[in-house]
N, C-alpha and C. Protein backbone atom coordinates (compact mmCIF):
# COMPACT_ATOMS: atom_id res chain seq x y z
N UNK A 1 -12.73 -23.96 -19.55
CA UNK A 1 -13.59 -22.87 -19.13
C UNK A 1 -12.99 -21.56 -19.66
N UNK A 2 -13.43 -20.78 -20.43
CA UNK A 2 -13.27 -19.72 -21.22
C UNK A 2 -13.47 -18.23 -20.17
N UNK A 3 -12.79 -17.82 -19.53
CA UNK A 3 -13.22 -16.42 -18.89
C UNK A 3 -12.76 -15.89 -19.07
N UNK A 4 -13.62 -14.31 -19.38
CA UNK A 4 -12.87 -13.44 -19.76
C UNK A 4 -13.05 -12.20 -18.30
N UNK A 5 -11.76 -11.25 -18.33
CA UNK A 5 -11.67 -10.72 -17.35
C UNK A 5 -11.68 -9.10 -17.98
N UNK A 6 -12.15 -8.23 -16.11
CA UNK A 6 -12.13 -7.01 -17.29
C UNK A 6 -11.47 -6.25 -15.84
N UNK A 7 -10.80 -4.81 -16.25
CA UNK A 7 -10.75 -4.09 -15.22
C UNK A 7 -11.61 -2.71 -15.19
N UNK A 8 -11.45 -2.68 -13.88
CA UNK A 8 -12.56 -1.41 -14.00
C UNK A 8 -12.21 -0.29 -12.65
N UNK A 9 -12.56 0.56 -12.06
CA UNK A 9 -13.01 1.15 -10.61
C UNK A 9 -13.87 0.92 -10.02
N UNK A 10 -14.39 1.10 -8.34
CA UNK A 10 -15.11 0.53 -7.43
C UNK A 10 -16.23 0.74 -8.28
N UNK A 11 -15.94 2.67 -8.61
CA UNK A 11 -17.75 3.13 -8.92
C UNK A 11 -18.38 2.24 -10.16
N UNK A 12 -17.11 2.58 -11.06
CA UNK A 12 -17.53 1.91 -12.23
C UNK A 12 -18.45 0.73 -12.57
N UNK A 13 -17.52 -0.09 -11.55
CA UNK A 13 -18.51 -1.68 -11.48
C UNK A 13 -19.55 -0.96 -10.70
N UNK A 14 -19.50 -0.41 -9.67
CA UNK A 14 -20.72 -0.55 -8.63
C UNK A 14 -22.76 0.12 -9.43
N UNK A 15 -22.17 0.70 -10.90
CA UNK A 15 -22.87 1.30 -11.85
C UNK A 15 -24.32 -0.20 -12.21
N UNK A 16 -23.58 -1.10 -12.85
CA UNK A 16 -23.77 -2.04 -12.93
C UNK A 16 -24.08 -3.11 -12.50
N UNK A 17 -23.28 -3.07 -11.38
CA UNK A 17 -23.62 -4.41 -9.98
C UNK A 17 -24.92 -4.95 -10.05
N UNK A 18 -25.28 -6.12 -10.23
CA UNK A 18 -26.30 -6.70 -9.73
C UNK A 18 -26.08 -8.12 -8.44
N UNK A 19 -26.46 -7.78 -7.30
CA UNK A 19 -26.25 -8.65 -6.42
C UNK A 19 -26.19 -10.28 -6.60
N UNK A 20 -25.27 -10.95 -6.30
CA UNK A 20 -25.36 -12.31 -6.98
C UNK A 20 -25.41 -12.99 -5.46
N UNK A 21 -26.20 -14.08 -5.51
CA UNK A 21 -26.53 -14.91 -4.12
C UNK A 21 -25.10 -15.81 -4.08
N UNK A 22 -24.72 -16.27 -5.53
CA UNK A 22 -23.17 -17.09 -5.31
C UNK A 22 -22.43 -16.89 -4.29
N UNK A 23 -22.30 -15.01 -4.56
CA UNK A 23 -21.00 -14.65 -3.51
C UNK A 23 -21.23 -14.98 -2.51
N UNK A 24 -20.77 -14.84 -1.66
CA UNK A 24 -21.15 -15.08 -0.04
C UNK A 24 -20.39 -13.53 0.38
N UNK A 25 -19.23 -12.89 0.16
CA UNK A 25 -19.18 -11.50 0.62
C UNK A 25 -20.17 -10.65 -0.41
N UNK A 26 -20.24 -9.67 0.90
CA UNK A 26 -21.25 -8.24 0.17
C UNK A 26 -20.43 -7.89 -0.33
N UNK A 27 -20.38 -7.65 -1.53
CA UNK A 27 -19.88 -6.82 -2.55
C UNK A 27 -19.98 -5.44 -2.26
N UNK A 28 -21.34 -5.39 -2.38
CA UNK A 28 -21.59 -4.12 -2.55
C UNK A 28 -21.03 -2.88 -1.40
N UNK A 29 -21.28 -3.63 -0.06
CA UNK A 29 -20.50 -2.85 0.88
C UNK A 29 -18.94 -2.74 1.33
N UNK A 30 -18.45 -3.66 0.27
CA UNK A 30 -17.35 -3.64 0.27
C UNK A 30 -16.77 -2.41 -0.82
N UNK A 31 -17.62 -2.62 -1.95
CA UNK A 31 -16.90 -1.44 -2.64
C UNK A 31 -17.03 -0.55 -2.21
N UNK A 32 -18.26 -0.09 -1.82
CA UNK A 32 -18.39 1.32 -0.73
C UNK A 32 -17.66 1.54 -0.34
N UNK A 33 -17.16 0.88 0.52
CA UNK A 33 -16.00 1.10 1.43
C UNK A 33 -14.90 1.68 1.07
N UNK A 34 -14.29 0.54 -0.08
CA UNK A 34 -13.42 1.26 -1.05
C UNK A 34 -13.43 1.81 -1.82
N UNK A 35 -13.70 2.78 -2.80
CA UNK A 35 -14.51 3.53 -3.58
C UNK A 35 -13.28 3.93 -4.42
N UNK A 36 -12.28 3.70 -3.85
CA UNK A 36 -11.19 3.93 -4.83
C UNK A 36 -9.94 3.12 -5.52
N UNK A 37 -10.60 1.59 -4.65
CA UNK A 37 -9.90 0.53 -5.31
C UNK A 37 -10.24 0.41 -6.69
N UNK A 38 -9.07 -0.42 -7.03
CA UNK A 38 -9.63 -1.14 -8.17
C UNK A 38 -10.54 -2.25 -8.41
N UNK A 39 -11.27 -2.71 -9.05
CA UNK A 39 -12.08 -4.17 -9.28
C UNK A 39 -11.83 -4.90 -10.70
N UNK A 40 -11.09 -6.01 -10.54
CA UNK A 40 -10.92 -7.09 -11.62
C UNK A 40 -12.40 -8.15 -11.25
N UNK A 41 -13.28 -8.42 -12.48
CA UNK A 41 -14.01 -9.22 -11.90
C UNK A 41 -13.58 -10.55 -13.66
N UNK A 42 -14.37 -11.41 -13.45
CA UNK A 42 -13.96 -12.62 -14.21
C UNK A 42 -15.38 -12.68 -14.54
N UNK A 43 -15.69 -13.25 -15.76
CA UNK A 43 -16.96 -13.48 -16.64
C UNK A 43 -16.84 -14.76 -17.30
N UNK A 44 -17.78 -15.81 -16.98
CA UNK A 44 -18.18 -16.51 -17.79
C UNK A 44 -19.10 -16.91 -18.33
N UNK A 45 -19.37 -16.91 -19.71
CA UNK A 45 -20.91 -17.02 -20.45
C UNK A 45 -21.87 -16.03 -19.76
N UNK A 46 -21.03 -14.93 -20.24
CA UNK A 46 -21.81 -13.71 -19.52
C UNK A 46 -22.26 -13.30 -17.66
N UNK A 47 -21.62 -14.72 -17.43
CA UNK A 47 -21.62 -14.43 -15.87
C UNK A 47 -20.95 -14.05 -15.14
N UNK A 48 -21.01 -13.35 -13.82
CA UNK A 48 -20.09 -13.03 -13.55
C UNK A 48 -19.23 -13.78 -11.80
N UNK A 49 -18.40 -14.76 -11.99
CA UNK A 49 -18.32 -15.47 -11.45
C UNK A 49 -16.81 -15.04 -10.43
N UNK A 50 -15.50 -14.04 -10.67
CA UNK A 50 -15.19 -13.47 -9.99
C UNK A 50 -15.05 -12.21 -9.36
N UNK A 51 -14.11 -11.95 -8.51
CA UNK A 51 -14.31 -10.40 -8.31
C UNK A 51 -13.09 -9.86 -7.33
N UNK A 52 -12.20 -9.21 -7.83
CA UNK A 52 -11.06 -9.02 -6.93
C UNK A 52 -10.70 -7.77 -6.53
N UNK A 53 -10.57 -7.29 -5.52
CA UNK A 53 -10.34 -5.23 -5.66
C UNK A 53 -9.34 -5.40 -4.48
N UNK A 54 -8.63 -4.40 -5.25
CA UNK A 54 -6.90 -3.69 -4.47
C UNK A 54 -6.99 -2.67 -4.90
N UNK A 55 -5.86 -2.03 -4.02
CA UNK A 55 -5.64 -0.62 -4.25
C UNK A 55 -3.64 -0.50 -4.54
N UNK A 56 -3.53 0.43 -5.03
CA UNK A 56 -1.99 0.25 -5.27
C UNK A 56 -1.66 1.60 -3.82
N UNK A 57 -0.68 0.83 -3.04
CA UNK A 57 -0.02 1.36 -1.43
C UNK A 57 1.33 2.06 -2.27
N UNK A 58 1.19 3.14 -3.25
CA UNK A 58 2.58 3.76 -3.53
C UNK A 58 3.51 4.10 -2.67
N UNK A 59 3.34 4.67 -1.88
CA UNK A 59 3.77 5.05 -0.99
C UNK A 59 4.80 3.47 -0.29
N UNK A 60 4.07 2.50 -0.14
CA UNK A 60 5.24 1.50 0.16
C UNK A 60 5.81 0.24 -0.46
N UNK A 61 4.93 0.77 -2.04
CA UNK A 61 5.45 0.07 -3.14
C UNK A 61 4.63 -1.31 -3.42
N UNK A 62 3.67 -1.88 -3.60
CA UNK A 62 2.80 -2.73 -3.30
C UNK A 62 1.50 -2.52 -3.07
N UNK A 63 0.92 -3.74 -3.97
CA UNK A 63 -0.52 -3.91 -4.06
C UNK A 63 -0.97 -4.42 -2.72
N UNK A 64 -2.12 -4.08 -2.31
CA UNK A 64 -2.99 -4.28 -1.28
C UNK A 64 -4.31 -4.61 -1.90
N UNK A 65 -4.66 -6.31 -1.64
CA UNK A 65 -5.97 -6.84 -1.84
C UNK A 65 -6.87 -6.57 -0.96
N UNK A 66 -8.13 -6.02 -1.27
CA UNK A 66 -8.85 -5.72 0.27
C UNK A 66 -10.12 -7.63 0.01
N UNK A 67 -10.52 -8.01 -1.34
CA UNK A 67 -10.95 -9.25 -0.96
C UNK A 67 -11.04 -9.68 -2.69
N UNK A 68 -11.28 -11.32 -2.58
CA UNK A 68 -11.09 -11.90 -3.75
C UNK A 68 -11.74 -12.99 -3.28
N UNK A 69 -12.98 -13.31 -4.55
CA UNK A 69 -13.70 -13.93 -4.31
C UNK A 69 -14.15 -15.06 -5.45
N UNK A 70 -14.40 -16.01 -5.63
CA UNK A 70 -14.90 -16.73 -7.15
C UNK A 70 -15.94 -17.90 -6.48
N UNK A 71 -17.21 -17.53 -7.49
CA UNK A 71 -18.36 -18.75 -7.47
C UNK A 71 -17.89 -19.71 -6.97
N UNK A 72 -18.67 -20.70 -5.98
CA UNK A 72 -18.00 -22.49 -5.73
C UNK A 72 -18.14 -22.73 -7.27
N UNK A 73 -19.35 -22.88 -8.37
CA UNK A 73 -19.56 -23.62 -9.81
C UNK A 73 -17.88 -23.45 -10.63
N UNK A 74 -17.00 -22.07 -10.68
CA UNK A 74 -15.98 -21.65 -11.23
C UNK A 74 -14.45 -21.73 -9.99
N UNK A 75 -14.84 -22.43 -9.05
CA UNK A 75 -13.78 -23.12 -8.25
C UNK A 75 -12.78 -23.67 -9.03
N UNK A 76 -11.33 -24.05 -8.69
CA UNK A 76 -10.88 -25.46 -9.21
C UNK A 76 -10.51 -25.08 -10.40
N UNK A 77 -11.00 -24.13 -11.71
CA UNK A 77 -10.57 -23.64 -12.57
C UNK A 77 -9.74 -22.66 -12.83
N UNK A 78 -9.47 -22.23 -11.73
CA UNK A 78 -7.73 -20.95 -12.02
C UNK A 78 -8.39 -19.68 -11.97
N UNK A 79 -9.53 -19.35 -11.88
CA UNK A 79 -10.38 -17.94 -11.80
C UNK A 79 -9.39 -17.51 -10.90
N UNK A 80 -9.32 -17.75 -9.60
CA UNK A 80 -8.92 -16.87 -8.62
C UNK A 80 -6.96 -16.89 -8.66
N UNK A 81 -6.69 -17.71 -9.21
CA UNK A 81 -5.06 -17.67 -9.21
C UNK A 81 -5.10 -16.62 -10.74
N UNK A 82 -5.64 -16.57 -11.64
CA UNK A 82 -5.37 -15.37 -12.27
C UNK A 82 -5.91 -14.19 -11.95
N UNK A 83 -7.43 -14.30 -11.26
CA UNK A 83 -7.71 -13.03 -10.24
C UNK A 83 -6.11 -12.19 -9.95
N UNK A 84 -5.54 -13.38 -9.27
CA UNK A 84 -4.36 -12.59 -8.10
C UNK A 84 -3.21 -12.40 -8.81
N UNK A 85 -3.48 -13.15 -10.22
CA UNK A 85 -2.24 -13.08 -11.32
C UNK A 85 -2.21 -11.58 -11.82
N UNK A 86 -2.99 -10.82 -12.06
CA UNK A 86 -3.46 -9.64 -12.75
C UNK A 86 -2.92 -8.53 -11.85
N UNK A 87 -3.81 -8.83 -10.24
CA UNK A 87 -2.88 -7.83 -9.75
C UNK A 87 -1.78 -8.06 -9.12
N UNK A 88 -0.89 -8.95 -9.44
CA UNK A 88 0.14 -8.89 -9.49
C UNK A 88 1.42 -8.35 -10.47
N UNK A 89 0.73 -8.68 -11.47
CA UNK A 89 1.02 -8.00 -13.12
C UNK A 89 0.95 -6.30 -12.98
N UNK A 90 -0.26 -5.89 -12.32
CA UNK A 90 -0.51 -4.62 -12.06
C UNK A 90 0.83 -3.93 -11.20
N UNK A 91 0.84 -4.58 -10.00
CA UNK A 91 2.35 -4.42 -9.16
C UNK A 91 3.24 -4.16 -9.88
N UNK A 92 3.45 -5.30 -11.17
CA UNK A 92 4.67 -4.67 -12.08
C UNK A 92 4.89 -3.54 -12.72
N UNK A 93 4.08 -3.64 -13.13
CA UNK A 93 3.46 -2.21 -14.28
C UNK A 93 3.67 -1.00 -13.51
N UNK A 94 3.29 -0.98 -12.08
CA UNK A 94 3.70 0.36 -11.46
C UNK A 94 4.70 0.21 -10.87
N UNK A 95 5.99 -0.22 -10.90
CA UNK A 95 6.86 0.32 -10.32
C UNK A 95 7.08 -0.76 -8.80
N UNK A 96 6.12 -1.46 -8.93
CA UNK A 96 6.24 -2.14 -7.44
C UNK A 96 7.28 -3.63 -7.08
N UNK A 97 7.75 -3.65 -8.31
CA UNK A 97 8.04 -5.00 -7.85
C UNK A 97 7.22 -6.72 -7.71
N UNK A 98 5.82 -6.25 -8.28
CA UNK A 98 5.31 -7.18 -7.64
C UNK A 98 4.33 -8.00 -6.88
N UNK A 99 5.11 -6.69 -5.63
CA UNK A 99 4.73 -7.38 -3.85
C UNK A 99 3.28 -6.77 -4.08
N UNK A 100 2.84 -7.85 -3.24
CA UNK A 100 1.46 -7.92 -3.17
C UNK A 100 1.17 -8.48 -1.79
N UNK A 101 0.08 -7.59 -0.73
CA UNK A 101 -0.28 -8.39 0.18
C UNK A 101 -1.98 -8.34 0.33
N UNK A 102 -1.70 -8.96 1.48
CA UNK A 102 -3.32 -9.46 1.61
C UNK A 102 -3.90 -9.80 2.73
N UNK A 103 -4.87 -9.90 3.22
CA UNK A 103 -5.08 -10.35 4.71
C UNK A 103 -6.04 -11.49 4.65
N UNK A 104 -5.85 -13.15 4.78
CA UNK A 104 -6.83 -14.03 4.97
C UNK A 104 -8.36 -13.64 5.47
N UNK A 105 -9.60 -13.58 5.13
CA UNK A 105 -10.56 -13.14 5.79
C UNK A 105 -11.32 -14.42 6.40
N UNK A 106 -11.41 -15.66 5.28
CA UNK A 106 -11.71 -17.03 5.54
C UNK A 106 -10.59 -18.07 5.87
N UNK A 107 -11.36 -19.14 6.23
CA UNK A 107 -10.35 -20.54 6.47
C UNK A 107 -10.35 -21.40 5.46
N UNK A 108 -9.36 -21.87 5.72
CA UNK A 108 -9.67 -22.75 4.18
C UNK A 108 -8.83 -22.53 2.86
N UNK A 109 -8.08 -21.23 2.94
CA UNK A 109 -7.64 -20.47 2.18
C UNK A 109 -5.99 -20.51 1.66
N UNK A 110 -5.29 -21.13 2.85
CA UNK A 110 -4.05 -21.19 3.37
C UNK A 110 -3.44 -22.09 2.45
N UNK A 111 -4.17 -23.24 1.83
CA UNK A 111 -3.12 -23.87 1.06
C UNK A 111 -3.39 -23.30 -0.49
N UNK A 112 -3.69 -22.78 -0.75
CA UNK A 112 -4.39 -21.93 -1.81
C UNK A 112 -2.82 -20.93 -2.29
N UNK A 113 -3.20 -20.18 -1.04
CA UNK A 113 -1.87 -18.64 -1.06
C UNK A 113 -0.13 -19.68 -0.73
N UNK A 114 -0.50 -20.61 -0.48
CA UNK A 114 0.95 -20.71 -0.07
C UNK A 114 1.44 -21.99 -1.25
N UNK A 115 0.32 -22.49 -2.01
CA UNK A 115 0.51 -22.76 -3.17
C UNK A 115 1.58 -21.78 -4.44
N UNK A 116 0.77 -20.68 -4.21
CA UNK A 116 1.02 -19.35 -5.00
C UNK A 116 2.87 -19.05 -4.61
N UNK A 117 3.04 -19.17 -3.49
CA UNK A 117 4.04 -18.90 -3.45
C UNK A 117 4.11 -17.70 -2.11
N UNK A 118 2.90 -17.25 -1.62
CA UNK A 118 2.81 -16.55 -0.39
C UNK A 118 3.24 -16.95 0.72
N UNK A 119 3.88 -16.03 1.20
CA UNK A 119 4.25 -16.43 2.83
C UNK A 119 3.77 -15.64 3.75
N UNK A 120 3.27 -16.37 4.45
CA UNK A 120 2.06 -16.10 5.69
C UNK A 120 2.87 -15.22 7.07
N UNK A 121 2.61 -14.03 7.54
CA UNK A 121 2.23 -13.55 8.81
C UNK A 121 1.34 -13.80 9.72
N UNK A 122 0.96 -14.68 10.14
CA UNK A 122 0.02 -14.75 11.01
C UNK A 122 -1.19 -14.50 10.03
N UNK A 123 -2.65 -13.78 10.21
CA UNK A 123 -3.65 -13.89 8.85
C UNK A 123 -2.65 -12.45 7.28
N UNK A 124 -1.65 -11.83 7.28
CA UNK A 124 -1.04 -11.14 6.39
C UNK A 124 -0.60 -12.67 5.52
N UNK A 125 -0.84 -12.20 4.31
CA UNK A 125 0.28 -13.20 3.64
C UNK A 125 0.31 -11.96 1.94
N UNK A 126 2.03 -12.17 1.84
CA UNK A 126 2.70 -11.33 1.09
C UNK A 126 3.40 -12.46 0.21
N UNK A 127 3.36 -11.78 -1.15
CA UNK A 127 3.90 -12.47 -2.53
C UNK A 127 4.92 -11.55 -2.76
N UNK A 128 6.03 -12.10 -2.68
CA UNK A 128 7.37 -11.15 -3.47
C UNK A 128 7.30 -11.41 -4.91
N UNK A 129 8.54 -10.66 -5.16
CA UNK A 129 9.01 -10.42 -6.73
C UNK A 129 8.85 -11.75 -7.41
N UNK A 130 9.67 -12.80 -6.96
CA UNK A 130 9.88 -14.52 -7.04
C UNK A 130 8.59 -15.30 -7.53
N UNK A 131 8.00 -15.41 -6.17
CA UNK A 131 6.03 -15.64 -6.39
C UNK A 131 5.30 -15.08 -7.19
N UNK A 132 5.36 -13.93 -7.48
CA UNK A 132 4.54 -13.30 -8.30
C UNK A 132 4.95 -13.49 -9.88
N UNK A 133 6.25 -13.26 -10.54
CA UNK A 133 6.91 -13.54 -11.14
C UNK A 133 6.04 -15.28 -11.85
N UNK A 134 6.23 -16.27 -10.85
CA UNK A 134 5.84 -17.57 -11.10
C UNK A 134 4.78 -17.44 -11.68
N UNK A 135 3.53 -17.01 -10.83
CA UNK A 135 2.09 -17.03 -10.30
C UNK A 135 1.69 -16.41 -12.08
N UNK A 136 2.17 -14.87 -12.34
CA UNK A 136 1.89 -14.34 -13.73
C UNK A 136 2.24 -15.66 -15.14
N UNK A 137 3.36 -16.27 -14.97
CA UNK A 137 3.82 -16.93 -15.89
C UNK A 137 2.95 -18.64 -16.56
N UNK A 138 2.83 -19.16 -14.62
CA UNK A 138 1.73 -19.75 -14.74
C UNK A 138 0.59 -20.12 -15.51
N UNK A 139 -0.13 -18.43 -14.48
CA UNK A 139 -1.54 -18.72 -15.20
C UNK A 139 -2.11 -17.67 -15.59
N UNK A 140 -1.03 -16.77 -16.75
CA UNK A 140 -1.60 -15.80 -17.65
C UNK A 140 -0.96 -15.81 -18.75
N UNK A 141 -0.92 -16.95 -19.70
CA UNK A 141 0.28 -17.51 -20.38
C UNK A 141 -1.56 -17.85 -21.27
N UNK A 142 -2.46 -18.14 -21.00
CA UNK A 142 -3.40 -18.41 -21.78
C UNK A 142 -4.85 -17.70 -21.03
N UNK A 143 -5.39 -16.29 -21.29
CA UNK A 143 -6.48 -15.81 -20.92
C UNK A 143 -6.89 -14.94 -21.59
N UNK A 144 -8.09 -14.70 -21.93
CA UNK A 144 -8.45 -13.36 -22.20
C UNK A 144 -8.78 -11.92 -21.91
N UNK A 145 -8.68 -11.02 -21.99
CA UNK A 145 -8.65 -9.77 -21.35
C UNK A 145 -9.40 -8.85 -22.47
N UNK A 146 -10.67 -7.64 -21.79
CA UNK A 146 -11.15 -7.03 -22.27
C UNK A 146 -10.30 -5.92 -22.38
């Protein structure tokens, strides 16, 4: 499965957005919300099948995912472990180390993040230097990027 990924800002994507029934979160009121996250979304054959937005927490050194999402059809294919690969990569790039957290919103999810190398707080689960480190090497060793 060939996807290519792009980065962008809330508004930026939100320019463009066309509502997809796949997702199951609102997008759209999610970017609202955040208007100043970032958005990584994933494309395949012109579709657009993921969608990930964080914001960088300078202040305590670490990425903050507010949600991350990929089609059931693009399941099972690594969409969402390089979703979280990217901004983790991003973490590096600024100065962070890395760390990356996140807050479970669904069930189901848990062996997923702790695959990755996350360790769980109660619904928090945080990727150190170590995990993230892995997670980039993994599964951004073969992708494309706009």
């Amino acid at each position: 499965m060939q996807v290519v990924y792009t980065t962008s800002t809330s508004a930026e994507f939100l320019e463009n957005f066309q509502p997809n029934s796949q997702f199951k979160f609102n997008w759209q009121q999610i970017l609202n919300e955040n208007q100043h996250s970032i958005v990584i979304v994933a494309y395949y054959k012109d579709q657009l099948v993921g969608i990930a937005n964080f914001e960088r927490i300078s202040s305590d050194r670490y990425n903050f995912v507010y949600n991350i999402e990929v089609v059931a059809a693009a399941q099972h294919h690594h969409v969402g472990a390089r979703l979280l690969a990217l901004v983790m990569q991003d973490s590096f790039a600024h100065g962070f180390d890395g760390f990356v957290k996140l807050l479970t919103k669904t069930s189901g999810v848990e062996k997923f993040y702790q695959q990755l190398g996350g360790e769980f707080f109660g619904q928090q689960v945080i990727f150190d230097e170590y995990a993230s480190t892995q997670v980039i090497e993994k599964y951004l060793s073969k992708y494309r990027r706009l």
